[in-house]
Protein backbone atom coordinates (compact mmCIF):
# COMPACT_ATOMS: atom_id res chain seq x y z
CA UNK A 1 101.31 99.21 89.95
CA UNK A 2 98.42 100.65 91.63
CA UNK A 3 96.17 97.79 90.48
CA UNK A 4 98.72 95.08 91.75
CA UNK A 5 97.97 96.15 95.61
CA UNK A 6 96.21 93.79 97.52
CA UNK A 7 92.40 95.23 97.60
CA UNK A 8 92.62 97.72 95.56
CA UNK A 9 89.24 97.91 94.35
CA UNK A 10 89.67 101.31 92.04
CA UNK A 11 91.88 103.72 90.73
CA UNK A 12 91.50 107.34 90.03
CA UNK A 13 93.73 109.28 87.30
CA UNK A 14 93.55 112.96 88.43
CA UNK A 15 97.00 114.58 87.43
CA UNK A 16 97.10 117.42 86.23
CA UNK A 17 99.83 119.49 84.90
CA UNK A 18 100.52 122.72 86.26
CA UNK A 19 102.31 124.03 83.40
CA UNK A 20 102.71 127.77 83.33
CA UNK A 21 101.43 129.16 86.14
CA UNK A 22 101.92 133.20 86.73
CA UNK A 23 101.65 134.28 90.60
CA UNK A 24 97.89 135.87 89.85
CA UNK A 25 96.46 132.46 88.93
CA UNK A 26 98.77 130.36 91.91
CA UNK A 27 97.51 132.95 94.80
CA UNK A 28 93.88 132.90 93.09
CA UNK A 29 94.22 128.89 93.34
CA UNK A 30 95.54 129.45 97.58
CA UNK A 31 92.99 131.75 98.54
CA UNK A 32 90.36 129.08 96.52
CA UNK A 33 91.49 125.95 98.52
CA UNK A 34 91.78 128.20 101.91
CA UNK A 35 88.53 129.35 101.66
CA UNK A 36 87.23 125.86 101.58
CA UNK A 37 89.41 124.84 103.76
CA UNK A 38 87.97 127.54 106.48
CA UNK A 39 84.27 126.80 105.08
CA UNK A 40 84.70 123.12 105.86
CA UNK A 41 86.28 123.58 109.28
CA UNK A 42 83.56 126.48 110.38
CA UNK A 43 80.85 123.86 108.95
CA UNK A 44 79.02 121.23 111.99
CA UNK A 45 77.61 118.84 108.95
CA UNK A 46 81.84 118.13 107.78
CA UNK A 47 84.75 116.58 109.30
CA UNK A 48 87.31 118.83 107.47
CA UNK A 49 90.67 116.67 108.77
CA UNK A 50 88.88 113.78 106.36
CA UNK A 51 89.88 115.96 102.62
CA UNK A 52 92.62 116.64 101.05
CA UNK A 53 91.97 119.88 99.27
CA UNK A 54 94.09 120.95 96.29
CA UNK A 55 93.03 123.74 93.56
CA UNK A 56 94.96 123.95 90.52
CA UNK A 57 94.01 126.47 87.48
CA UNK A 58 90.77 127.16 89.84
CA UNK A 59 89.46 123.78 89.73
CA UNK A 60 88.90 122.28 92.80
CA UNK A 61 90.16 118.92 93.35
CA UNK A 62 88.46 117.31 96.73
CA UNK A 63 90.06 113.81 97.95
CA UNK A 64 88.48 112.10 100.97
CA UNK A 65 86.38 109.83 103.39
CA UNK A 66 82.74 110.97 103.88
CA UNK A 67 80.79 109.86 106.79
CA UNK A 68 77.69 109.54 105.20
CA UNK A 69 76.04 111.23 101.39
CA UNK A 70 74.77 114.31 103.18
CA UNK A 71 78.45 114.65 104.55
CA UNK A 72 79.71 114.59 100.84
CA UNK A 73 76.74 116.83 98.90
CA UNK A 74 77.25 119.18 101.65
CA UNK A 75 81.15 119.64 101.08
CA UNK A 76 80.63 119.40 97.53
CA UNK A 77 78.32 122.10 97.91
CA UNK A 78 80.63 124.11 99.74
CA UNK A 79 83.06 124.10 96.89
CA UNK A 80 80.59 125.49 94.47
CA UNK A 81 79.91 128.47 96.13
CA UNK A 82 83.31 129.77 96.40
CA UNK A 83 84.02 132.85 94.19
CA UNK A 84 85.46 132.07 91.15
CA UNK A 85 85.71 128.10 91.33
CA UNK A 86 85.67 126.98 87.37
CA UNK A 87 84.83 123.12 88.28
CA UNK A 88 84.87 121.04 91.40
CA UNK A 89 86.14 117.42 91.06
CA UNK A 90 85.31 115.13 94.21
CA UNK A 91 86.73 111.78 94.83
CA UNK A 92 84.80 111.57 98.14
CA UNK A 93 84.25 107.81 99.05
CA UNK A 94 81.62 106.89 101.79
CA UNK A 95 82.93 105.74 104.75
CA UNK A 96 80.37 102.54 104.66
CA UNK A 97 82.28 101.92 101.23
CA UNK A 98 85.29 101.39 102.89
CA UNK A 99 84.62 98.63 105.02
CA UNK A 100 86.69 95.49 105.86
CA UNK A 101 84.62 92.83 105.07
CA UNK A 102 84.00 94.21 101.35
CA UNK A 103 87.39 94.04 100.33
């Protein structure tokens, strides 16, 4: 259905299955994402409001509109050096990407 939308130019497939989750690894995955989230606000080179952050099984999974590729290495960046971050998976799209006239 996703491919049916008018100008839909690509999909992404990131679900993942919680599964059995103990309170340990959930609050580990919380203070994770809020650690970004505060690293992203506190950083001048990011627009935080652009991501969606969500952290599941301590991967990081980073949805959003970057203004330019310095914009997305440097949140990228910031994801790696939390504590205890197993993998970081952006879907960060440029915002030049995004434009009108190249849908």
């Amino acid at each position: 259905m996703a491919w049916e939308t008018k100008g839909v130019r690509s999909v992404k497939n990131a679900i993942t299955i919680k599964g059995q989750s103990n309170f340990k690894s959930t609050a580990k995955d919380i203070l994770i994402t809020s650690q970004l989230r505060t690293a992203l606000i506190l950083n001048k080179k990011t627009k935080a409001r652009n991501y969606t952050l969500e952290t599941i099984n301590k991967n990081v999974y980073i949805f959003g509109i970057a203004m330019d590729q310095d914009e997305k290495k440097e949140v990228i960046d910031e994801a790696n050096k939390i504590y205890d971050v197993s993998k970081v998976i952006p879907s960060i799209y440029l915002a030049n990407e995004l434009s009108r006239n190249k849908l």
